[in-house]
Protein backbone atom coordinates (compact mmCIF):
# COMPACT_ATOMS: atom_id res chain seq x y z
CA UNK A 1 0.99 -7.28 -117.56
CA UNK A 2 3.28 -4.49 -116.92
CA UNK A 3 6.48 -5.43 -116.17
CA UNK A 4 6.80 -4.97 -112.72
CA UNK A 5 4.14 -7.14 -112.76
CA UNK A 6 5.95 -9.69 -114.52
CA UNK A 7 9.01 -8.84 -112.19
CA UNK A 8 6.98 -9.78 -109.40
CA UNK A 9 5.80 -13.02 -110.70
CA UNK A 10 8.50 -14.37 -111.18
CA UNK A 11 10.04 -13.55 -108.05
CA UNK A 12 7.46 -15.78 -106.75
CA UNK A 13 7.75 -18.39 -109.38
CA UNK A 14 11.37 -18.72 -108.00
CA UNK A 15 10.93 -18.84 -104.58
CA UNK A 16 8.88 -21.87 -104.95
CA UNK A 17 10.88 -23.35 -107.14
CA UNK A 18 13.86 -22.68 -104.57
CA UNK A 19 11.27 -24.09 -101.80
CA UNK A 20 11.22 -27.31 -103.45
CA UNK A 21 15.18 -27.43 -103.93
CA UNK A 22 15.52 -26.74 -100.04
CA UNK A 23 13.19 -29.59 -99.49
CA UNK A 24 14.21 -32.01 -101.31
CA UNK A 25 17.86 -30.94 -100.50
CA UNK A 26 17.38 -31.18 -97.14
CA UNK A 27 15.28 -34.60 -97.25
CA UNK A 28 18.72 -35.81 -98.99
CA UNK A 29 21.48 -34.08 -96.95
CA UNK A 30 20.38 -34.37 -93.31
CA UNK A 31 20.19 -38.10 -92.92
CA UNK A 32 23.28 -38.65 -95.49
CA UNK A 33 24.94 -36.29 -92.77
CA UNK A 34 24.11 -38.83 -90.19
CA UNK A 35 25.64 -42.04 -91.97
CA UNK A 36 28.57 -40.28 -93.54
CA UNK A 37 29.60 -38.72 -90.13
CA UNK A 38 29.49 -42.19 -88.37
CA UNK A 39 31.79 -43.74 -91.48
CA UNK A 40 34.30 -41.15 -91.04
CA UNK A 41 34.71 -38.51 -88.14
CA UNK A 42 34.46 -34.95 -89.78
CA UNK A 43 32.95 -36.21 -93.09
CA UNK A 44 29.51 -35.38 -91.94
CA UNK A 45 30.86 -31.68 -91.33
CA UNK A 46 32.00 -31.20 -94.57
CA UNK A 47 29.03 -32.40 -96.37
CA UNK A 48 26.77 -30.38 -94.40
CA UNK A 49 29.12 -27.54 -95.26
CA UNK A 50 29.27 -28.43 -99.07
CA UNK A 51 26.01 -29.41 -99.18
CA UNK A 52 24.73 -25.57 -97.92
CA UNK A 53 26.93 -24.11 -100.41
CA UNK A 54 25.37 -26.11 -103.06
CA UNK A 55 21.72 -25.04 -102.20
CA UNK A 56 22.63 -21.66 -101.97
CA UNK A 57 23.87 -21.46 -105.77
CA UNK A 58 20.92 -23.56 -107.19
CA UNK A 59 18.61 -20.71 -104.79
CA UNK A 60 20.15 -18.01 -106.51
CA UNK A 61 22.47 -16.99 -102.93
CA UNK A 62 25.42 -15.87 -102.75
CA UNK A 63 27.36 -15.90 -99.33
CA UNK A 64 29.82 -13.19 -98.33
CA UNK A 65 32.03 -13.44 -95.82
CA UNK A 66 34.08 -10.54 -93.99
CA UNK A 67 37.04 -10.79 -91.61
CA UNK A 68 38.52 -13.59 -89.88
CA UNK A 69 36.41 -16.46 -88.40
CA UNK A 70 38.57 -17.07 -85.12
CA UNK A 71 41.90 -14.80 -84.52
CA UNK A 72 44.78 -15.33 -82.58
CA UNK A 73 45.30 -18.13 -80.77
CA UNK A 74 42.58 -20.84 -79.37
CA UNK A 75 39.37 -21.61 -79.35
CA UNK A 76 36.27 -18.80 -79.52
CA UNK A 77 33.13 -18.45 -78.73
CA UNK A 78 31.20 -16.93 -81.88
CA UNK A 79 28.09 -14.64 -80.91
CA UNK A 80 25.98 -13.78 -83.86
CA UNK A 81 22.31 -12.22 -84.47
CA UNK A 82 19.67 -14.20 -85.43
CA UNK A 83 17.21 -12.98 -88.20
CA UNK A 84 16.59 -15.87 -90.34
CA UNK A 85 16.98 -19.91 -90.45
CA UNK A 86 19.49 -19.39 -93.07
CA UNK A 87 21.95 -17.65 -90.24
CA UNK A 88 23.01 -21.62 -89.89
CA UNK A 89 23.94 -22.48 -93.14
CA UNK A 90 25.92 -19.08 -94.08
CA UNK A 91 27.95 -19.26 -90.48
CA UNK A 92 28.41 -23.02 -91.22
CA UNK A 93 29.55 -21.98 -94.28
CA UNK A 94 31.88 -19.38 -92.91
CA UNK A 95 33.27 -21.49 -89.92
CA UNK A 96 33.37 -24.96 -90.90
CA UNK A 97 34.39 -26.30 -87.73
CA UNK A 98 32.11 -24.17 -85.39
CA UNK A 99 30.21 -26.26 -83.25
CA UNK A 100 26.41 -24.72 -82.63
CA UNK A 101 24.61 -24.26 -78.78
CA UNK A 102 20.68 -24.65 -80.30
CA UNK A 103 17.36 -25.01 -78.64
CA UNK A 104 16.66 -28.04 -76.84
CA UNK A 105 12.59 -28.02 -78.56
CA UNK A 106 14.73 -28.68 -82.18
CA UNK A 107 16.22 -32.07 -81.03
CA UNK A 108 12.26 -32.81 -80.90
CA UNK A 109 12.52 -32.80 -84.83
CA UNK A 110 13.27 -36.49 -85.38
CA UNK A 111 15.19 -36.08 -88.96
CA UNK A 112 17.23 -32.39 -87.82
CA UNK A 113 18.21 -33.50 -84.41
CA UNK A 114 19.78 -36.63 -85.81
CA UNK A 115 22.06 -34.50 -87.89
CA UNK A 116 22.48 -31.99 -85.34
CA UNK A 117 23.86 -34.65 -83.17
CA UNK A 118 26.33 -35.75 -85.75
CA UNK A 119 27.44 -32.22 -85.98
CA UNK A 120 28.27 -32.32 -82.24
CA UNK A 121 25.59 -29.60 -81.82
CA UNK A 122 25.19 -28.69 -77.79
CA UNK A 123 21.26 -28.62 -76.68
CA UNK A 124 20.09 -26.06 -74.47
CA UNK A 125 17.08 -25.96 -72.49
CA UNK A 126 15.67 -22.69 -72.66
CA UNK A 127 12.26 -22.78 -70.94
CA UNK A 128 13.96 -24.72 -67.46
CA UNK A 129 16.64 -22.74 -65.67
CA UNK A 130 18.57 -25.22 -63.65
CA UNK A 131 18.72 -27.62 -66.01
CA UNK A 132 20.31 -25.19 -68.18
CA UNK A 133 22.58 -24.17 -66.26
CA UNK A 134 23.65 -27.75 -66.03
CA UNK A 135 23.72 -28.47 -70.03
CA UNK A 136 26.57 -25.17 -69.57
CA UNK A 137 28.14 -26.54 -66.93
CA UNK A 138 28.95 -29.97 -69.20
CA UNK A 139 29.77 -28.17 -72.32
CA UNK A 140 32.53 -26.00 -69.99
CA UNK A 141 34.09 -29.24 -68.36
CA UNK A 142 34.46 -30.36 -71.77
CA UNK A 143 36.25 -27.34 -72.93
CA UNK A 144 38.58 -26.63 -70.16
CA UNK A 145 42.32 -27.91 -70.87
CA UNK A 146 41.86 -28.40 -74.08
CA UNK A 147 41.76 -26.55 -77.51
CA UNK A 148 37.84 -28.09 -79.19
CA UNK A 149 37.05 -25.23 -81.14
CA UNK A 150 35.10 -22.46 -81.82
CA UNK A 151 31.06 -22.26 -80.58
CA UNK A 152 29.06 -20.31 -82.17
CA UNK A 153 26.01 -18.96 -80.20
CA UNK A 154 22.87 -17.00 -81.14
CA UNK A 155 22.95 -14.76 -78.14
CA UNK A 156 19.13 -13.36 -79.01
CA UNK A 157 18.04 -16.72 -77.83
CA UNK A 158 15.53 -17.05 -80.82
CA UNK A 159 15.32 -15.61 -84.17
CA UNK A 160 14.19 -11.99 -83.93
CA UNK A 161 11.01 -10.67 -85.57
CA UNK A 162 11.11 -8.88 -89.32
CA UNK A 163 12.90 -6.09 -89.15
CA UNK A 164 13.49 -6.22 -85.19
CA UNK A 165 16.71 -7.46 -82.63
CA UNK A 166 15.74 -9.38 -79.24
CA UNK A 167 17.99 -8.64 -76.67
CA UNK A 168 20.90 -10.76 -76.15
CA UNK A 169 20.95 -13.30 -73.48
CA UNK A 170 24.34 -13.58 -71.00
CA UNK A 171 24.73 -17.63 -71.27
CA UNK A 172 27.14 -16.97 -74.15
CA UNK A 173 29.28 -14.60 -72.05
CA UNK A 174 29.55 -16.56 -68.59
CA UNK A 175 30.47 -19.29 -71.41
CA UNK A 176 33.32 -17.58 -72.60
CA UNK A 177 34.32 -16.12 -69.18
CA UNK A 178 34.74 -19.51 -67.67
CA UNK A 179 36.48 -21.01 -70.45
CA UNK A 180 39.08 -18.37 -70.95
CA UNK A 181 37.73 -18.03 -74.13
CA UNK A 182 37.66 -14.78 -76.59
CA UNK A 183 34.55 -14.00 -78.20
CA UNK A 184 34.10 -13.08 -81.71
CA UNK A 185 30.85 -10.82 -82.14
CA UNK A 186 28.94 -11.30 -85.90
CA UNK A 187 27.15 -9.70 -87.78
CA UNK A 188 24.92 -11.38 -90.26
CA UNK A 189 22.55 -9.18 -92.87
CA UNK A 190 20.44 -10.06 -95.02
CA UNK A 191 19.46 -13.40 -94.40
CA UNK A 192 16.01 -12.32 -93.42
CA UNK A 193 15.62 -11.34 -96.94
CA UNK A 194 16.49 -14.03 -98.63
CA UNK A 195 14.97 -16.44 -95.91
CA UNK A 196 12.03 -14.78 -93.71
CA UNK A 197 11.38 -15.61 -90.21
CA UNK A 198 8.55 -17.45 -90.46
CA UNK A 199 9.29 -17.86 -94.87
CA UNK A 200 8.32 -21.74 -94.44
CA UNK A 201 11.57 -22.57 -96.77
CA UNK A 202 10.60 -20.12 -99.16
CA UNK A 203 14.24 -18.85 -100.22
CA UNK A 204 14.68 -15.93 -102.98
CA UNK A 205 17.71 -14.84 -104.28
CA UNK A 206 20.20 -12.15 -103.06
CA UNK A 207 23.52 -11.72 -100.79
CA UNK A 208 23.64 -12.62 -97.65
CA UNK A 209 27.04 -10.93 -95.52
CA UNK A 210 28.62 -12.34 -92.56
CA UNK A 211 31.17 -10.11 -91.18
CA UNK A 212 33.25 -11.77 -88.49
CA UNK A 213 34.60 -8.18 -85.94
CA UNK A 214 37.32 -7.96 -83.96
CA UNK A 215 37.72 -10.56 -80.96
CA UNK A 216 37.24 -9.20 -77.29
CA UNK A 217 39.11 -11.22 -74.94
CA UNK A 218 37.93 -12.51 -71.45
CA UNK A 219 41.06 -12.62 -69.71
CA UNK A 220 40.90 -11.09 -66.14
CA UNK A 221 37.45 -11.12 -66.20
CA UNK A 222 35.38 -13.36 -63.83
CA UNK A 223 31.61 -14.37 -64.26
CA UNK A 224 30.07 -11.54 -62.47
CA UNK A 225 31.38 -9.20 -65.60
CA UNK A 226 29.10 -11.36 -68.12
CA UNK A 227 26.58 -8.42 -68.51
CA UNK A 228 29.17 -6.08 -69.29
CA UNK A 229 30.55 -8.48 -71.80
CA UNK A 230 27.51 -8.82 -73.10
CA UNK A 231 26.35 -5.32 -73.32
CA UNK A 232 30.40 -4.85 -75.43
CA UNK A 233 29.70 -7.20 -77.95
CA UNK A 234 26.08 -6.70 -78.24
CA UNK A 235 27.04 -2.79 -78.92
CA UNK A 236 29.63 -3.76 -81.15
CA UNK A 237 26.77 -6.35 -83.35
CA UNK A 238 24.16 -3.70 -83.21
CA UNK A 239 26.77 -1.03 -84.81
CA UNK A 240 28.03 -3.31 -88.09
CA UNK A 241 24.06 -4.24 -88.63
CA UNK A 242 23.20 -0.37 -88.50
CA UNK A 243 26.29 0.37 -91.12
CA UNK A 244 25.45 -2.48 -92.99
């Protein structure tokens, strides 16, 4: 066997080796997330946060993190792309205290949605309009007068095919808008390559980068600017992916 050959074998021998870590790990951490966070506000958090750096090292992953999660003063709303599953753990990771907008179909996943509810994660219903629209409307009253911290949204709406972006949707931006919050674009590269799209927890080693760029602010701006918003800080993504 030559040794690229051998090179390439074991590549594979350690991705499956790393898909049974991320199993197990997660058949562990998700529902101790659950009873830990209902013992102690926050503790769930933390162990979701320590338990995602801990997977990464035994995976062979190394997280790097540029910038500054949420500058100046308040709270933000954090729009990042979406390439790979492991987007999650390395923004987690990054933000500990970012609360996630996700797909209403997850919550259908009996053992994730019960720790995505302990993580205070906001359901969205993607496919139905109005109702929506409503789920955004009870995440804002909750925000207004009151400092709760950043949200971090995956403005593609879904994660985006190998090597490809989906355009970014404008919930995130009448979000911010009507809250009076900044946004914080992010850039996140590769994840896809140590976690595929469709990679079925297969998880090789390598860096994943998550570069937090500077803040726009939404101040004067009222909802009927949300495409122009969006357009800004989808520019500003699509830039620091194409550098990167």
């Amino acid at each position: 066997m030559t040794t690229e050959g051998r090179v390439t074998l074991g590549s594979r021998v350690r991705g499956q080796l790393n898909r049974v870590v991320v199993v197990a790990g997660l058949l562990v951490l998700l529902p101790a997330v659950c009873v830990v966070e209902r013992l102690h506000r926050g503790s769930g958090r933390r162990l979701a946060r320590w338990g995602a750096s801990v997977g990464a090292t035994a995976c062979g992953v190394h997280f790097e993190v540029h910038g500054i999660p949420s500058p100046g003063a308040g709270s933000s709303i954090v729009v990042a792309n979406h390439s790979s599953p492991m987007d999650i753990a390395v923004l987690l990771w990054a933000d500990p205290a970012v609360q996630f907008m996700a797909a209403a179909d997850l919550f259908r996943v009996p053992l994730l949605a019960s720790a995505m509810r302990a993580l205070d994660t906001v359901p969205i219903d993607r496919r139905d309009h109005d109702r929506a629209q409503r789920q955004l409307d009870d995440l804002i009253n909750t925000r207004q007068g009151r400092d709760p911290g950043d949200v971090a949204v995956f403005a593609e709406g879904a994660i985006a095919p190998s090597g490809g972006r989906l355009p970014f949707k404008s919930g995130a931006f009448s979000l911010a808008i009507r809250t009076g919050s900044q946004v914080v674009p992010v850039a996140i590269t590769g994840s896809d390559t140590v976690l595929r799209p469709r990679g079925r927890l297969l998880v090789r080693p390598g860096v994943v980068t998550i570069e937090f760029l500077p803040p726009v602010p939404t101040t004067g701006l009222t909802v009927d600017d949300r495409h122009a918003l969006r357009d800004l800080v989808e520019s500003a993504v699509l830039d620091a992916l194409r550098v990167a």
